[in-house]
PDB file of N, CA and C in Angstrom:
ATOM      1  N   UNK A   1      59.715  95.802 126.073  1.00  0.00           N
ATOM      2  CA  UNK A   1      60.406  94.749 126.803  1.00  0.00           C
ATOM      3  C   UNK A   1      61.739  95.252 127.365  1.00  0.00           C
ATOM      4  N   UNK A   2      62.339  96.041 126.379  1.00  0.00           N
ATOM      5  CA  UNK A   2      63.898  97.038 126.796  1.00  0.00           C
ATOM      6  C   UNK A   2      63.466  97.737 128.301  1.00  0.00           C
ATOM      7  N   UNK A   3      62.632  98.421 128.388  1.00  0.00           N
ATOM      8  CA  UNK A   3      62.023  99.062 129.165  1.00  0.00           C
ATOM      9  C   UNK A   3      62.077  98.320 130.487  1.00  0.00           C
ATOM     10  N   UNK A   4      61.474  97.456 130.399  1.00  0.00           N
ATOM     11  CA  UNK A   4      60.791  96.157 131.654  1.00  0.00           C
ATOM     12  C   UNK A   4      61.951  96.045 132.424  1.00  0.00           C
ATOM     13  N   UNK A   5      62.887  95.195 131.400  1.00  0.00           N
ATOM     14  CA  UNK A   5      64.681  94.910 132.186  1.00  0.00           C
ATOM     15  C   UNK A   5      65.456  95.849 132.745  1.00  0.00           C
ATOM     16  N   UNK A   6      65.448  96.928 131.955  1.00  0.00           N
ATOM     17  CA  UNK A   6      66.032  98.187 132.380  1.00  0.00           C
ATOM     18  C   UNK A   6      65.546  98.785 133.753  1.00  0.00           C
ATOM     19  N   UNK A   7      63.832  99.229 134.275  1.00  0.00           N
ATOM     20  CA  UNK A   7      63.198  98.819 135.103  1.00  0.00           C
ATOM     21  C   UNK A   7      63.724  98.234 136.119  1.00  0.00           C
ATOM     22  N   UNK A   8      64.139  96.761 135.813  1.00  0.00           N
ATOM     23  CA  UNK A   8      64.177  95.443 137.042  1.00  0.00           C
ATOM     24  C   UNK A   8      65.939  95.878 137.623  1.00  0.00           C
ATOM     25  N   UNK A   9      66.627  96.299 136.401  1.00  0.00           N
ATOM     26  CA  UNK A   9      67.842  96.357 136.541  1.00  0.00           C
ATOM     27  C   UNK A   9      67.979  97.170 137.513  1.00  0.00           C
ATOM     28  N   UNK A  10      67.445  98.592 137.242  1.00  0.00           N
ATOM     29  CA  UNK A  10      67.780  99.950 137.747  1.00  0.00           C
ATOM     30  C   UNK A  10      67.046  99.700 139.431  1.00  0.00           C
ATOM     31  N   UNK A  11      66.078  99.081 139.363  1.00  0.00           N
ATOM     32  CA  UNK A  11      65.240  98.825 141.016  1.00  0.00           C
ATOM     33  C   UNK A  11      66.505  97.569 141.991  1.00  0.00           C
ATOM     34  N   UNK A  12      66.942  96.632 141.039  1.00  0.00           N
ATOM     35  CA  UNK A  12      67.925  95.832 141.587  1.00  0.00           C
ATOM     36  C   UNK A  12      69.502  96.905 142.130  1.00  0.00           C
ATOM     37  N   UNK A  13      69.650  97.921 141.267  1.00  0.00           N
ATOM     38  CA  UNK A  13      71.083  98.565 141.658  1.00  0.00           C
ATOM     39  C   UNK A  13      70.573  99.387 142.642  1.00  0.00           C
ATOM     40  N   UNK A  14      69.062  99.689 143.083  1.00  0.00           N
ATOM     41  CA  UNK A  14      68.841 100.757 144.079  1.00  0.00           C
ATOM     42  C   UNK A  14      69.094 100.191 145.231  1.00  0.00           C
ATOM     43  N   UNK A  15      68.431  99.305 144.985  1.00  0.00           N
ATOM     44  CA  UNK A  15      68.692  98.422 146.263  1.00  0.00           C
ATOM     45  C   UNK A  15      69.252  98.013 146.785  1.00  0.00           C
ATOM     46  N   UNK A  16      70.204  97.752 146.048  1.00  0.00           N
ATOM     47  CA  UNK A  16      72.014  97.319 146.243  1.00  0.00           C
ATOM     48  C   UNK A  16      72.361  98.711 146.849  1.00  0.00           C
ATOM     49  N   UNK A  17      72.020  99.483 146.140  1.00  0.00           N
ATOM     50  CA  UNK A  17      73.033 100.663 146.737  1.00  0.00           C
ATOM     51  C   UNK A  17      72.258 101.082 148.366  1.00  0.00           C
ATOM     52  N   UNK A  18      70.994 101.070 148.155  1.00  0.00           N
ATOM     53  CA  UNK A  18      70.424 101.587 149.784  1.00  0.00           C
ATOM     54  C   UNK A  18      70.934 100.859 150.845  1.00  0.00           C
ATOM     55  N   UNK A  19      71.082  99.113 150.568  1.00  0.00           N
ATOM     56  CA  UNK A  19      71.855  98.211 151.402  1.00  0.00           C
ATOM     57  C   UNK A  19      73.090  98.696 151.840  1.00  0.00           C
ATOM     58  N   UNK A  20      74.182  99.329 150.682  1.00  0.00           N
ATOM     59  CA  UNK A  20      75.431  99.545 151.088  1.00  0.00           C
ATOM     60  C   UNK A  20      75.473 100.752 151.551  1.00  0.00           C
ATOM     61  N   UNK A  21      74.718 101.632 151.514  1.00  0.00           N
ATOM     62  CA  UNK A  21      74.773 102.777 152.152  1.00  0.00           C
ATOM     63  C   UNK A  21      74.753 102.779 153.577  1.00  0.00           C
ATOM     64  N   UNK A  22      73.098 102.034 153.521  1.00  0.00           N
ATOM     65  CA  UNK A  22      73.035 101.125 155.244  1.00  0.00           C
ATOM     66  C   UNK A  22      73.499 101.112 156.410  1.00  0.00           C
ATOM     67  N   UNK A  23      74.541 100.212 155.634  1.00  0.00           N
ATOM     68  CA  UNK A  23      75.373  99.154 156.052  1.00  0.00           C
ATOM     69  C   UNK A  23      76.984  99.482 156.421  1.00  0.00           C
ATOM     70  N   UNK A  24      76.726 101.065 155.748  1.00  0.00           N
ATOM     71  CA  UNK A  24      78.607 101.275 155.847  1.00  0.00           C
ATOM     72  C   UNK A  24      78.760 101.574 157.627  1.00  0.00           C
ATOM     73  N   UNK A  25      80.547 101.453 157.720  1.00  0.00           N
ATOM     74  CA  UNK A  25      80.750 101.342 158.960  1.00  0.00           C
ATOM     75  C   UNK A  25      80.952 102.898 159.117  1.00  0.00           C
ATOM     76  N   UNK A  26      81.092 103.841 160.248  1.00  0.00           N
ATOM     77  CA  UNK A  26      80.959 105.263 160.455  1.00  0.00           C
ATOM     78  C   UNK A  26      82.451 105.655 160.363  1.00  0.00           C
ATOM     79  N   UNK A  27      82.804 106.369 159.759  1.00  0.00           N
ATOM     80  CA  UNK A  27      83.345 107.583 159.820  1.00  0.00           C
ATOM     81  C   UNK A  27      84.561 107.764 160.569  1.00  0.00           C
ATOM     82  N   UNK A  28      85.211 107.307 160.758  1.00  0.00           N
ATOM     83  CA  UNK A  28      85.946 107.923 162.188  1.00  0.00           C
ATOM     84  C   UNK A  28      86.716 106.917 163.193  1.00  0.00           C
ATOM     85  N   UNK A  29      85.928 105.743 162.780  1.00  0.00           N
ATOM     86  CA  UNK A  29      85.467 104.722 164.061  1.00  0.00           C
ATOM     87  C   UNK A  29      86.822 103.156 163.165  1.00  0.00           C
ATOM     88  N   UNK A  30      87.787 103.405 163.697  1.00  0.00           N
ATOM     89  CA  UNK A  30      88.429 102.310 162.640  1.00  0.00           C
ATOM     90  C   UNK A  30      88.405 100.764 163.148  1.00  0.00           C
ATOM     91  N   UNK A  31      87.702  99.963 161.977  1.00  0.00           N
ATOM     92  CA  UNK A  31      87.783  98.472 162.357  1.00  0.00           C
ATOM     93  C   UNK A  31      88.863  97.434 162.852  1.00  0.00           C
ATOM     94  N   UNK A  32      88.541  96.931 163.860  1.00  0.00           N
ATOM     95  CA  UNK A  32      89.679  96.366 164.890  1.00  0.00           C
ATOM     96  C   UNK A  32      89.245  94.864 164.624  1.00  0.00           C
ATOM     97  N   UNK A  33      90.631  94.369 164.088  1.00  0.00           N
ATOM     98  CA  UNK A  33      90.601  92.771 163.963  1.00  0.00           C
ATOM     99  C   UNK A  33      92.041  92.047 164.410  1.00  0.00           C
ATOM    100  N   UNK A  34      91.602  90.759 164.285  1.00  0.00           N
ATOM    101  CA  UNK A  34      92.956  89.936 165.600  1.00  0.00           C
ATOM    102  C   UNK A  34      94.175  90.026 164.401  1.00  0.00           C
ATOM    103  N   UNK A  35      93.839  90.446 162.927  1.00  0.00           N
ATOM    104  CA  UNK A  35      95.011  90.178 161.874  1.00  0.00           C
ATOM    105  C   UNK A  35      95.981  91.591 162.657  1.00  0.00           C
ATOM    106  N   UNK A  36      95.253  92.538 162.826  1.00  0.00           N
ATOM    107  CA  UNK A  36      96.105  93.912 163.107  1.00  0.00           C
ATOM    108  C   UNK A  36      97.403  94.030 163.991  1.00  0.00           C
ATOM    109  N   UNK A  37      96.220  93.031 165.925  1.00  0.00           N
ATOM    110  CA  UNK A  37      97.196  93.194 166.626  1.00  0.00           C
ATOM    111  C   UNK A  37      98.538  91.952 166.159  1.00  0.00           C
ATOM    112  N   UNK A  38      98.365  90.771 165.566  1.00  0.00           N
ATOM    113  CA  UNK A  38      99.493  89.690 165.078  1.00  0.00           C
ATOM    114  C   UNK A  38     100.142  90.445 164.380  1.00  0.00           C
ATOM    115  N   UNK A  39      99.778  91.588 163.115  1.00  0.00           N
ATOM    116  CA  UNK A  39     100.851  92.069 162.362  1.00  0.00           C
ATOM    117  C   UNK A  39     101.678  92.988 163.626  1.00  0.00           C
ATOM    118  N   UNK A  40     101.275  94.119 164.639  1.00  0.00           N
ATOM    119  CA  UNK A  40     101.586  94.902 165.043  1.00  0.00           C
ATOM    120  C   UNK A  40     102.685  93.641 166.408  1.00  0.00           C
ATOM    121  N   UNK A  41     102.357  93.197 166.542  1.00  0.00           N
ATOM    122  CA  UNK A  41     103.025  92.027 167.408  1.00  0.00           C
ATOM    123  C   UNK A  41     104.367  91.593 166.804  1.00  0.00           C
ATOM    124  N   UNK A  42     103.733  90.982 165.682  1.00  0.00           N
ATOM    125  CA  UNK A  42     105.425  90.036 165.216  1.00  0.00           C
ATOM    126  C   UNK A  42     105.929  90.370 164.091  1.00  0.00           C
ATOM    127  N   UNK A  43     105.467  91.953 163.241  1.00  0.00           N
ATOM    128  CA  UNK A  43     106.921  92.289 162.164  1.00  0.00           C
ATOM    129  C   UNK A  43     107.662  92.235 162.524  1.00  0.00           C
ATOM    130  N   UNK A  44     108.204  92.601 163.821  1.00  0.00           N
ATOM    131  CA  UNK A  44     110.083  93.051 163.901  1.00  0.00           C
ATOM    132  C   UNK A  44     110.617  92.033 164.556  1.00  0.00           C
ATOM    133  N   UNK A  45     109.481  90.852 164.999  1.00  0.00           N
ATOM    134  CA  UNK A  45     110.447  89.519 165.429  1.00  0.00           C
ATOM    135  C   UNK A  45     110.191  88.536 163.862  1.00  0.00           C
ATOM    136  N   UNK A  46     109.099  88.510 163.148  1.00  0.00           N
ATOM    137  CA  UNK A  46     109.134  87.686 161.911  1.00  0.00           C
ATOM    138  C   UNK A  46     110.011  88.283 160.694  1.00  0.00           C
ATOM    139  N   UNK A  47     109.849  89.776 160.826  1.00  0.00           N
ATOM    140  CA  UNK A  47     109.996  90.355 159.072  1.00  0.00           C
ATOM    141  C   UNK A  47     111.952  91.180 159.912  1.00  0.00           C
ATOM    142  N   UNK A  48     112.093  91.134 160.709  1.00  0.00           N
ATOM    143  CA  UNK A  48     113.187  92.416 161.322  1.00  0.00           C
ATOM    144  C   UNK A  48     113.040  93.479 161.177  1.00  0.00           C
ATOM    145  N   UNK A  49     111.931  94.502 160.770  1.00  0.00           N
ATOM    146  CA  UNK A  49     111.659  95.605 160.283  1.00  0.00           C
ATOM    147  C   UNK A  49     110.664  96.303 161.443  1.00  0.00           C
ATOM    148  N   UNK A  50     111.098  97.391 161.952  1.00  0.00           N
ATOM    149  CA  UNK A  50     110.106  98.626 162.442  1.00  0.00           C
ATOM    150  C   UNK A  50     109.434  99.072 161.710  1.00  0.00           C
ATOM    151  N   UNK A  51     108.936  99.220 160.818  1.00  0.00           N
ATOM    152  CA  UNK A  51     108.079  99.661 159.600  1.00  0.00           C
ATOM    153  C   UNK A  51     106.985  98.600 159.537  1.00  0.00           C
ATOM    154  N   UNK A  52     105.818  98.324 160.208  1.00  0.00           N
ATOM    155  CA  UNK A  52     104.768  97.751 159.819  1.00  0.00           C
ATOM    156  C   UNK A  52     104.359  97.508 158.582  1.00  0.00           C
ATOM    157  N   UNK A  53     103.786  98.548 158.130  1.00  0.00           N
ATOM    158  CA  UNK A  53     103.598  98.933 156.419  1.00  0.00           C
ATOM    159  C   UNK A  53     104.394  98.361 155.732  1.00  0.00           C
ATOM    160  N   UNK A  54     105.814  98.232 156.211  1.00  0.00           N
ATOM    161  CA  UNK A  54     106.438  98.392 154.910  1.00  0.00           C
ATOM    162  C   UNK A  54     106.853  96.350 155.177  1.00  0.00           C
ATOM    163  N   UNK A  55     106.613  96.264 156.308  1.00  0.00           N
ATOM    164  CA  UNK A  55     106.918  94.432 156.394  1.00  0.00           C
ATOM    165  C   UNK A  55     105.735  94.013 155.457  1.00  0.00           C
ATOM    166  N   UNK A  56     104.671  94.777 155.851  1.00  0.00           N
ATOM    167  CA  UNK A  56     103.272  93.899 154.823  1.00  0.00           C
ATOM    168  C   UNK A  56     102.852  93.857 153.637  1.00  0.00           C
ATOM    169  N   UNK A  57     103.411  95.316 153.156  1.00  0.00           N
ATOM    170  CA  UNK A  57     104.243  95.093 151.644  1.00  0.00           C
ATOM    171  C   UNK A  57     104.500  94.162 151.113  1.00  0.00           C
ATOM    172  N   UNK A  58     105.853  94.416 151.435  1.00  0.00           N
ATOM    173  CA  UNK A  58     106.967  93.798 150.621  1.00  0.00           C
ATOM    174  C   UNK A  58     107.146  92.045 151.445  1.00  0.00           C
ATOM    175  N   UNK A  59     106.675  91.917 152.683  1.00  0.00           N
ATOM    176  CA  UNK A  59     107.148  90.873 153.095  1.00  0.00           C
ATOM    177  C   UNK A  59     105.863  89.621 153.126  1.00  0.00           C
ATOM    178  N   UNK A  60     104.708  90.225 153.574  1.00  0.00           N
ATOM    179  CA  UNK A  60     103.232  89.214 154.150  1.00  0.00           C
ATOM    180  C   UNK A  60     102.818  89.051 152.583  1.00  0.00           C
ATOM    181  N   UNK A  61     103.004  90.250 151.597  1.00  0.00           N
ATOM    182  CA  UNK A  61     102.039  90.312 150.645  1.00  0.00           C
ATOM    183  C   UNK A  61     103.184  90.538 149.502  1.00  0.00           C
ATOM    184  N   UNK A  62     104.449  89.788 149.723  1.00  0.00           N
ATOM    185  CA  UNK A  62     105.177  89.790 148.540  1.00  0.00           C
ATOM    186  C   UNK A  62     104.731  89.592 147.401  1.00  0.00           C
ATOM    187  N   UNK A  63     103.625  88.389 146.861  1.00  0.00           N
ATOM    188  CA  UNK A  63     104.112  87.878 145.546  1.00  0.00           C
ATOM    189  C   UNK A  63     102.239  89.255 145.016  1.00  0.00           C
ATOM    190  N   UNK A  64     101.590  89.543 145.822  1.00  0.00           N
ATOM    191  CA  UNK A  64     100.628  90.669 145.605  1.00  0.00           C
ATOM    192  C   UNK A  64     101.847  91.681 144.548  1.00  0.00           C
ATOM    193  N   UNK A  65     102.638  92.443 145.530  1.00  0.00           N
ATOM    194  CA  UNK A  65     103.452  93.227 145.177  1.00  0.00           C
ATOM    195  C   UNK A  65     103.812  92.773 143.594  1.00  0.00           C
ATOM    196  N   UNK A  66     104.862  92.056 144.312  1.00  0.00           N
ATOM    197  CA  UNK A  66     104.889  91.670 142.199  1.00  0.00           C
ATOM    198  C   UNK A  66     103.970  91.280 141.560  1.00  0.00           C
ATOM    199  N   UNK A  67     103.212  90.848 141.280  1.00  0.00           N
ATOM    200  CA  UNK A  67     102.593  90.896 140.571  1.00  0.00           C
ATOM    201  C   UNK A  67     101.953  92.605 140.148  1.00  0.00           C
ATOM    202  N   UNK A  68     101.194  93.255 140.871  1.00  0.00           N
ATOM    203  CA  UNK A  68     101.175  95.020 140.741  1.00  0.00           C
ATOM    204  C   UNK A  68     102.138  95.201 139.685  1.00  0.00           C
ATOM    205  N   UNK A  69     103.699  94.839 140.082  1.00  0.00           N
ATOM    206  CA  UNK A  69     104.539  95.797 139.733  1.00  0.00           C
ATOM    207  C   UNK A  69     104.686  95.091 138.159  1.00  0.00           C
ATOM    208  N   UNK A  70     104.513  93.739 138.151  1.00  0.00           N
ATOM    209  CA  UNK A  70     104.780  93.290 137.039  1.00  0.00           C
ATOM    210  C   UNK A  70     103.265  93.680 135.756  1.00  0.00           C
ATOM    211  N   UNK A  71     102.175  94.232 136.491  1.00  0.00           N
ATOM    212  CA  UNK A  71     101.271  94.867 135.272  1.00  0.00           C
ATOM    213  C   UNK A  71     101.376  95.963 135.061  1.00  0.00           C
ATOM    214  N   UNK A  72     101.895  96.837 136.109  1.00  0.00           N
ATOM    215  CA  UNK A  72     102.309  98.688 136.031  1.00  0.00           C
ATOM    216  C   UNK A  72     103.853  98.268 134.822  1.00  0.00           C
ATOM    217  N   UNK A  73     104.994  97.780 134.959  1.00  0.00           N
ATOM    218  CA  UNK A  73     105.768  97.683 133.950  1.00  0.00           C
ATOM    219  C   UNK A  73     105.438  97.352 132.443  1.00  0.00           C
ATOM    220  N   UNK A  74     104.261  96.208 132.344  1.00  0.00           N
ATOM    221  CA  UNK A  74     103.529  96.010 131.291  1.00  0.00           C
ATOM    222  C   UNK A  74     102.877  96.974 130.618  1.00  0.00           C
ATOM    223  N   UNK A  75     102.133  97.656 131.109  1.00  0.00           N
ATOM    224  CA  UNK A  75     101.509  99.306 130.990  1.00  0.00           C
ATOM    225  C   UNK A  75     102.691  99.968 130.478  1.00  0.00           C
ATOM    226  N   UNK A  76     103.738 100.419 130.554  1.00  0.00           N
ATOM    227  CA  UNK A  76     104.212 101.106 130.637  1.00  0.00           C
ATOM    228  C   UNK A  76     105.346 100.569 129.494  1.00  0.00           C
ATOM    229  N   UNK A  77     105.471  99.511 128.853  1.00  0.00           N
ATOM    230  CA  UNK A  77     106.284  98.859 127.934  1.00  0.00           C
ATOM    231  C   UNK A  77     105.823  99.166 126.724  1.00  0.00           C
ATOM    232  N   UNK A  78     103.701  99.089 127.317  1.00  0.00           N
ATOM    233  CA  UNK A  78     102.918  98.932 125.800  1.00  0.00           C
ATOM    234  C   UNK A  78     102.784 100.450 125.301  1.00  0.00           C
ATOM    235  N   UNK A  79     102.224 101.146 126.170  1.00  0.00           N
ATOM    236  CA  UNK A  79     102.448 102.865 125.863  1.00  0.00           C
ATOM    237  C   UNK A  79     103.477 103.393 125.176  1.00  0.00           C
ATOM    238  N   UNK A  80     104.949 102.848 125.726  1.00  0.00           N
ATOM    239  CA  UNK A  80     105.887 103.443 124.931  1.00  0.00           C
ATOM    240  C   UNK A  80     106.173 102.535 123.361  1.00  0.00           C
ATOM    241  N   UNK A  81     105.432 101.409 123.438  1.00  0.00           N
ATOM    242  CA  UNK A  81     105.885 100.831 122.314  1.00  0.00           C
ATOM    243  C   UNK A  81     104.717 101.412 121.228  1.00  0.00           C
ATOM    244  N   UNK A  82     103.624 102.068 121.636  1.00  0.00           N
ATOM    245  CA  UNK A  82     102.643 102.404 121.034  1.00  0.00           C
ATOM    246  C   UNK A  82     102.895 103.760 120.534  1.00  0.00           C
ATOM    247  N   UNK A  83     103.749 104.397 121.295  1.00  0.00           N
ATOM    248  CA  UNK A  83     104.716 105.822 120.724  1.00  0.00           C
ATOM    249  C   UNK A  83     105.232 105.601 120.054  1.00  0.00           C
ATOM    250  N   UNK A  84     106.455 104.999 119.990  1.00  0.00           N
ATOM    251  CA  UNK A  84     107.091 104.220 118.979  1.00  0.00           C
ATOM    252  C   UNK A  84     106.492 104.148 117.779  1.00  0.00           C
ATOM    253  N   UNK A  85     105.916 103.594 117.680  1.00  0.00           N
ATOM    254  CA  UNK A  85     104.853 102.774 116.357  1.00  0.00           C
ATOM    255  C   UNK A  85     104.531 103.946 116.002  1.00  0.00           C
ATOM    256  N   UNK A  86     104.386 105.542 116.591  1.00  0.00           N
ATOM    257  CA  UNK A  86     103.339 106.696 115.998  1.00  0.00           C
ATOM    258  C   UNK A  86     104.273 107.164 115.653  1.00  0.00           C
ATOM    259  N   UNK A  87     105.744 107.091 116.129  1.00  0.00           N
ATOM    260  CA  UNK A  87     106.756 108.089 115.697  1.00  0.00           C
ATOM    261  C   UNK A  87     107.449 107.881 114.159  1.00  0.00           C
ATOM    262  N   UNK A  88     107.784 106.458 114.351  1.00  0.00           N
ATOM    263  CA  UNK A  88     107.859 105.743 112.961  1.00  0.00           C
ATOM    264  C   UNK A  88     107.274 106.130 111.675  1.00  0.00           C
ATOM    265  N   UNK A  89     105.885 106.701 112.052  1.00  0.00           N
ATOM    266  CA  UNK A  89     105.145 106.250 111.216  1.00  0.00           C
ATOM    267  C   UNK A  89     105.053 107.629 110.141  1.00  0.00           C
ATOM    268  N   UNK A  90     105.214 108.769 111.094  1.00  0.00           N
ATOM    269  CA  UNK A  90     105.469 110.013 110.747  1.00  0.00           C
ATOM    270  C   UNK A  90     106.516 110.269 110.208  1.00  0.00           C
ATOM    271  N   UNK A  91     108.012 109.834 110.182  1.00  0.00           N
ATOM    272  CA  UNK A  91     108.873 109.935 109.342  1.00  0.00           C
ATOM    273  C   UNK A  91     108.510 109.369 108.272  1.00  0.00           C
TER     274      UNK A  91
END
């Protein structure tokens, strides 16, 4: 019965994957949408910034940003507190 599902599973992910293989867009060829030309239009009259990138950052996709930054600091609180705890433990 392990067999059977495993089977159905593994024929279901092929298929998935032959679809996305498919289906991908080429190589080379970069996708053009109306969000691009509005960002490339109105950062430096909405955000004041020549820096595209850096308006959509920090400015379109602020609370994205923090949040990132607020789980990379979390990471990085628990690691050292997990040193901590090993260093302790050895004295």
């Amino acid at each position: 019965m392990k067999t059977a599902y495993a089977l159905i599973f593994m024929t279901i992910v092929v298929i998935f994957m032959f679809y996305a293989i498919t289906t991908l867009h080429p190589m080379g060829s970069p996708l053009h949408s109306e969000m691009d030309d509005y960002f490339i239009k109105n950062a430096q009259i909405e955000v004041g910034t020549n820096n595209v990138v850096t308006s959509i950052v920090f400015d379109y996709r602020g609370f994205d940003t923090l949040g990132e930054a607020t789980v990379l600091f979390i990471a990085v609180i628990s690691v050292v507190s997990l040193f901590r705890g090993v260093k302790k433990d050895e004295e």
